[in-house]
N, C-alpha and C. Protein backbone atom coordinates (compact mmCIF):
# COMPACT_ATOMS: atom_id res chain seq x y z
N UNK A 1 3.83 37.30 13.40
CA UNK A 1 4.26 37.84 12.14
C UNK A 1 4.33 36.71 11.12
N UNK A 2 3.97 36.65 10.14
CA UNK A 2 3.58 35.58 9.09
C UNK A 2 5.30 36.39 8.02
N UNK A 3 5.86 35.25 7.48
CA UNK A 3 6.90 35.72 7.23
C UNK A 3 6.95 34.33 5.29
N UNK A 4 6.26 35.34 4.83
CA UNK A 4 6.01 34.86 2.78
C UNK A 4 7.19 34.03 2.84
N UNK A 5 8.50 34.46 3.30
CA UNK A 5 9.52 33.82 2.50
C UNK A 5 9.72 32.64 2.84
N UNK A 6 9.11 32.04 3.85
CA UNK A 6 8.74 30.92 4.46
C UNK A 6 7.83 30.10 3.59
N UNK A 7 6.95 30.60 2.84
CA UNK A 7 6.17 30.13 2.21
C UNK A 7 6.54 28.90 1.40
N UNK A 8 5.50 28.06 0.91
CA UNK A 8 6.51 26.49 0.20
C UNK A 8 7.10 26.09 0.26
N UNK A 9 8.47 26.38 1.29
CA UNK A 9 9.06 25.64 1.84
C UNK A 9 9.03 24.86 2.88
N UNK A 10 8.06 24.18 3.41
CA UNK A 10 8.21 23.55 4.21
C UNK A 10 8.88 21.90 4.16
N UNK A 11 9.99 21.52 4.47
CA UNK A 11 10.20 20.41 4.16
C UNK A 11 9.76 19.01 4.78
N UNK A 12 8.37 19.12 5.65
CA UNK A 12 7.63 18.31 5.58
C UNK A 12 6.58 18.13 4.54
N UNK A 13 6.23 18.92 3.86
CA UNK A 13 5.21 18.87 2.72
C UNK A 13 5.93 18.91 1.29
N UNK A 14 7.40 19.48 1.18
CA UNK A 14 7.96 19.53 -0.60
C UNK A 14 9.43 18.93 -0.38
N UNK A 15 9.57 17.98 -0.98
CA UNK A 15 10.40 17.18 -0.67
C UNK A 15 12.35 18.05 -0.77
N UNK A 16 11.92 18.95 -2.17
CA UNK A 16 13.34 19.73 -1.83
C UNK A 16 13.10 21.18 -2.00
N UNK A 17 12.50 21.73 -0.66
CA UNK A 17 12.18 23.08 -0.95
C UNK A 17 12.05 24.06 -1.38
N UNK A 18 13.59 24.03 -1.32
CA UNK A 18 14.27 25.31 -1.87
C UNK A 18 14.76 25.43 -3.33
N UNK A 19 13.88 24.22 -4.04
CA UNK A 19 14.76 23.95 -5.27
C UNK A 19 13.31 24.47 -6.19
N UNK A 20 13.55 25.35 -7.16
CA UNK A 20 12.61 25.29 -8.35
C UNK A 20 12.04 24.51 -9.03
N UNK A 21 11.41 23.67 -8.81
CA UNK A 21 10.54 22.36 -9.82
C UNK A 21 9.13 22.44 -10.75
N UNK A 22 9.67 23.15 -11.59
CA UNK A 22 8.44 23.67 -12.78
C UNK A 22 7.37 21.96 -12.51
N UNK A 23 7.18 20.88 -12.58
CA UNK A 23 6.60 19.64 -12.21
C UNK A 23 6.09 19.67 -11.12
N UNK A 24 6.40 20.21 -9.80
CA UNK A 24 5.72 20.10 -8.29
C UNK A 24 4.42 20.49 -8.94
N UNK A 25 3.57 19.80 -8.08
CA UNK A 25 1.86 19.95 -7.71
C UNK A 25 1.99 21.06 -7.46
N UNK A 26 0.67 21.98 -8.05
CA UNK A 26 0.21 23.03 -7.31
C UNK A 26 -0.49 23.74 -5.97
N UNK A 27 -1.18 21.89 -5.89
CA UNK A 27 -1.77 21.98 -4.61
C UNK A 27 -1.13 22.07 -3.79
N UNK A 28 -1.74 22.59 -2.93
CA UNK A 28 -1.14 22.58 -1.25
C UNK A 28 -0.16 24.28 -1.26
N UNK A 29 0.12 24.94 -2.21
CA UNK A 29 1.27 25.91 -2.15
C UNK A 29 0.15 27.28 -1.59
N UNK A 30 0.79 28.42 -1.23
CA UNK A 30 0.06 29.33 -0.82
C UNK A 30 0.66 30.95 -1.75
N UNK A 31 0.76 30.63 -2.44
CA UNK A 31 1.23 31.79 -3.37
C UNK A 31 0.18 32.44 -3.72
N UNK A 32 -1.00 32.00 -3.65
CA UNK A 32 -2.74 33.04 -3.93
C UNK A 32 -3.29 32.88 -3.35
N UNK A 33 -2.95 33.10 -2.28
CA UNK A 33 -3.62 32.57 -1.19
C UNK A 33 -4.20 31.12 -0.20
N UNK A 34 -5.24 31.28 0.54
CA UNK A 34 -5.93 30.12 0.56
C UNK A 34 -7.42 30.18 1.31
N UNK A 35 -8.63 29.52 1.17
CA UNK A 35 -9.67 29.80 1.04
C UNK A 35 -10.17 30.75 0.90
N UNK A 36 -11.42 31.41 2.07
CA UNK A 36 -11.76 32.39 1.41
C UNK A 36 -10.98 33.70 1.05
N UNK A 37 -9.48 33.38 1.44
CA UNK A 37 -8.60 34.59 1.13
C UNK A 37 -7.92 34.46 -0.22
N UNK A 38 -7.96 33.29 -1.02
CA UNK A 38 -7.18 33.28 -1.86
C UNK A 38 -8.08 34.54 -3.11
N UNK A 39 -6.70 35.05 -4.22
CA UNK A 39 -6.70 35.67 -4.82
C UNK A 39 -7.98 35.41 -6.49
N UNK A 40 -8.74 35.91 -6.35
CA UNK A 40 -9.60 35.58 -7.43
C UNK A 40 -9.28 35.36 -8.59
N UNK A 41 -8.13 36.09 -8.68
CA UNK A 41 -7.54 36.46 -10.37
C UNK A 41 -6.57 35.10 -10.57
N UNK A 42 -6.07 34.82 -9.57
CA UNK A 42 -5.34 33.33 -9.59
C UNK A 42 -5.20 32.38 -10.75
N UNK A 43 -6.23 32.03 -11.31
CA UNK A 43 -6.84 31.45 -12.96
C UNK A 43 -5.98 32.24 -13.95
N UNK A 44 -6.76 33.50 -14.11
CA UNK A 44 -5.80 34.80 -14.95
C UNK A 44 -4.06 34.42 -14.67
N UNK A 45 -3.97 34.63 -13.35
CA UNK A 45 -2.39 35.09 -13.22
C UNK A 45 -1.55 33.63 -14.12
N UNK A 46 -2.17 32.76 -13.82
CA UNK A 46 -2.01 30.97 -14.01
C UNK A 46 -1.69 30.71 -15.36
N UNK A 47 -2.99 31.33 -16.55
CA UNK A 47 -3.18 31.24 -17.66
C UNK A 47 -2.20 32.22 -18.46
N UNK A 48 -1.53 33.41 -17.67
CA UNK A 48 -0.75 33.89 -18.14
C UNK A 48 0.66 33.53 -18.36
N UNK A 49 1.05 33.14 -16.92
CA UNK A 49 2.12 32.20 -16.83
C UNK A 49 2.22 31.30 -17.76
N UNK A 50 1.17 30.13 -17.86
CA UNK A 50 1.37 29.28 -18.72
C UNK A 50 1.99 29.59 -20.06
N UNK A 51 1.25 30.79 -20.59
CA UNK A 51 1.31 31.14 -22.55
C UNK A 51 2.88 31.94 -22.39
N UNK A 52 2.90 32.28 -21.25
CA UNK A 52 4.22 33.09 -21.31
C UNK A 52 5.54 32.18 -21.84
N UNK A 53 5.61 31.06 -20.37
CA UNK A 53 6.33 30.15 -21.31
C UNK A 53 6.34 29.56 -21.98
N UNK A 54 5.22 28.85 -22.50
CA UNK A 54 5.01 28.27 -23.65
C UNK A 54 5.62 28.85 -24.83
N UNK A 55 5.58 30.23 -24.88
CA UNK A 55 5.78 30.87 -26.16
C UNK A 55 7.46 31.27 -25.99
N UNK A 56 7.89 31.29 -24.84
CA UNK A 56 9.29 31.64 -24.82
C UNK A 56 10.07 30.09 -24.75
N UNK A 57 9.38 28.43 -24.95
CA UNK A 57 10.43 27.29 -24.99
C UNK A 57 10.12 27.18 -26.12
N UNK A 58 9.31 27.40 -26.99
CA UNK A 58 9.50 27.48 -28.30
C UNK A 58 9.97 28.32 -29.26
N UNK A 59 10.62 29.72 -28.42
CA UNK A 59 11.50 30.58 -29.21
C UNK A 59 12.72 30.75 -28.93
N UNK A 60 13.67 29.90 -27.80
CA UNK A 60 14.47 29.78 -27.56
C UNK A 60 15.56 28.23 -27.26
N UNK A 61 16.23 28.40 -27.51
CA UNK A 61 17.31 26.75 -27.12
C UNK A 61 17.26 26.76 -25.75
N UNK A 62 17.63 27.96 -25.55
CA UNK A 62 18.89 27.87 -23.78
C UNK A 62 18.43 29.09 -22.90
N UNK A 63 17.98 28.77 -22.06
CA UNK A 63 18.56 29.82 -21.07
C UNK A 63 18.97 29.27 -19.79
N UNK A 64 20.04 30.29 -19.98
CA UNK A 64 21.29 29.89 -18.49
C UNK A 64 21.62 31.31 -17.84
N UNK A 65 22.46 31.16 -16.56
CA UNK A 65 22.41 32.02 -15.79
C UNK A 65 24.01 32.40 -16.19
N UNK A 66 24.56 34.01 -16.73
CA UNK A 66 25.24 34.27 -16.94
C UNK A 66 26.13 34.94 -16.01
N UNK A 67 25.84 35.02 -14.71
CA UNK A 67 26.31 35.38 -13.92
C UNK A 67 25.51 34.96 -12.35
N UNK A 68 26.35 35.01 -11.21
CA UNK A 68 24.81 34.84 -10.20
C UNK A 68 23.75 35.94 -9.68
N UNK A 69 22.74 34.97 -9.36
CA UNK A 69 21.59 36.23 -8.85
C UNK A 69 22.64 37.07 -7.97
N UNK A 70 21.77 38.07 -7.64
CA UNK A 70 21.72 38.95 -6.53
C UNK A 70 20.42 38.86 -5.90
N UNK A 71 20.65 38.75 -4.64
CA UNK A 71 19.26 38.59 -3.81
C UNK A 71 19.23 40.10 -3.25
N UNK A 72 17.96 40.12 -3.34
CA UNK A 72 17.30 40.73 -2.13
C UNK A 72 17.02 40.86 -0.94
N UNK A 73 17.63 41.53 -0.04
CA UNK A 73 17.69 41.33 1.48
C UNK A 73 16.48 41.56 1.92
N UNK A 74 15.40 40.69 3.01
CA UNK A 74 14.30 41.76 2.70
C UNK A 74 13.91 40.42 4.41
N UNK A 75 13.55 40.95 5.12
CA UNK A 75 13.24 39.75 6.51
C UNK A 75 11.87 38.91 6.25
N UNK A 76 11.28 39.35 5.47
CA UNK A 76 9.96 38.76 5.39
C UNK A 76 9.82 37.96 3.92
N UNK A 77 10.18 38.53 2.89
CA UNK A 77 9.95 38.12 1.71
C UNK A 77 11.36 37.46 1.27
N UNK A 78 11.30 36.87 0.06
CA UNK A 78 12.34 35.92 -0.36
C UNK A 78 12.55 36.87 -2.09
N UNK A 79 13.62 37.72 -2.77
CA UNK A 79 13.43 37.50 -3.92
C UNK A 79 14.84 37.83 -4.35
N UNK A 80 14.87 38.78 -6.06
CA UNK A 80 16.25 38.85 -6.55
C UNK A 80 15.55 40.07 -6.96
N UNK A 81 17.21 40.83 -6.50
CA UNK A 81 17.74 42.30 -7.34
C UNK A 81 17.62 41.69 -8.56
N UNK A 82 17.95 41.08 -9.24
CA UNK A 82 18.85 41.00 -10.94
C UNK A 82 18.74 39.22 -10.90
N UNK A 83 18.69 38.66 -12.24
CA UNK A 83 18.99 37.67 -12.38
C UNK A 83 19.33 37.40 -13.79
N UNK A 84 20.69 37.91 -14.12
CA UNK A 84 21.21 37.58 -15.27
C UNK A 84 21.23 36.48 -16.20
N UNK A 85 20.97 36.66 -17.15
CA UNK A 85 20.45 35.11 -17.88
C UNK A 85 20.62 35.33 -19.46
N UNK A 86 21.15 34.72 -20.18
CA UNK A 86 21.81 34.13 -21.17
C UNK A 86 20.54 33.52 -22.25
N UNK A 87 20.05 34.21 -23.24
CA UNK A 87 19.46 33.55 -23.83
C UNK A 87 19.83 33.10 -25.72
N UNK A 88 19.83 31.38 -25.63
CA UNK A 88 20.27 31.43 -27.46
C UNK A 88 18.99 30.32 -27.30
């Protein structure tokens, strides 16, 4: 059973796993896959991301977490019910 939420974390390959680092390398991660399985649109999904934030650190000061996540219980995958957030 291959279990996603496992995914990028390995703490032989990312030095603090579990931590969000907009700066980490892209290489090596498996979020679109990898060879001939990775996701074609990958570029697209990438280029979207990028303009997304781009356009939201230049329309905002702050964002902070106004309360804590709620996770998602889920055995295989890793994510959040809700993630409340504070924007000025």
């Amino acid at each position: 059973m291959l279990f996603f939420g496992a995914a990028n974390r390995d703490p032989r390959r990312w030095e603090v796993p579990d931590r969000f680092d907009i700066t980490r390398r892209a290489s090596g991660h498996v979020a679109f896959g990898y060879g001939i399985h990775s996701c074609v649109g990958q570029m697209v999904a990438r280029l979207e991301g990028e303009i997304v934030l781009e356009a939201l650190a230049r329309r905002i000061e702050r964002l902070e977490l106004s309360r804590e996540p709620l996770r998602r219980m889920n055995n295989t995958l890793r994510g959040l019910a809700s993630l409340p957030l504070q924007v000025t």
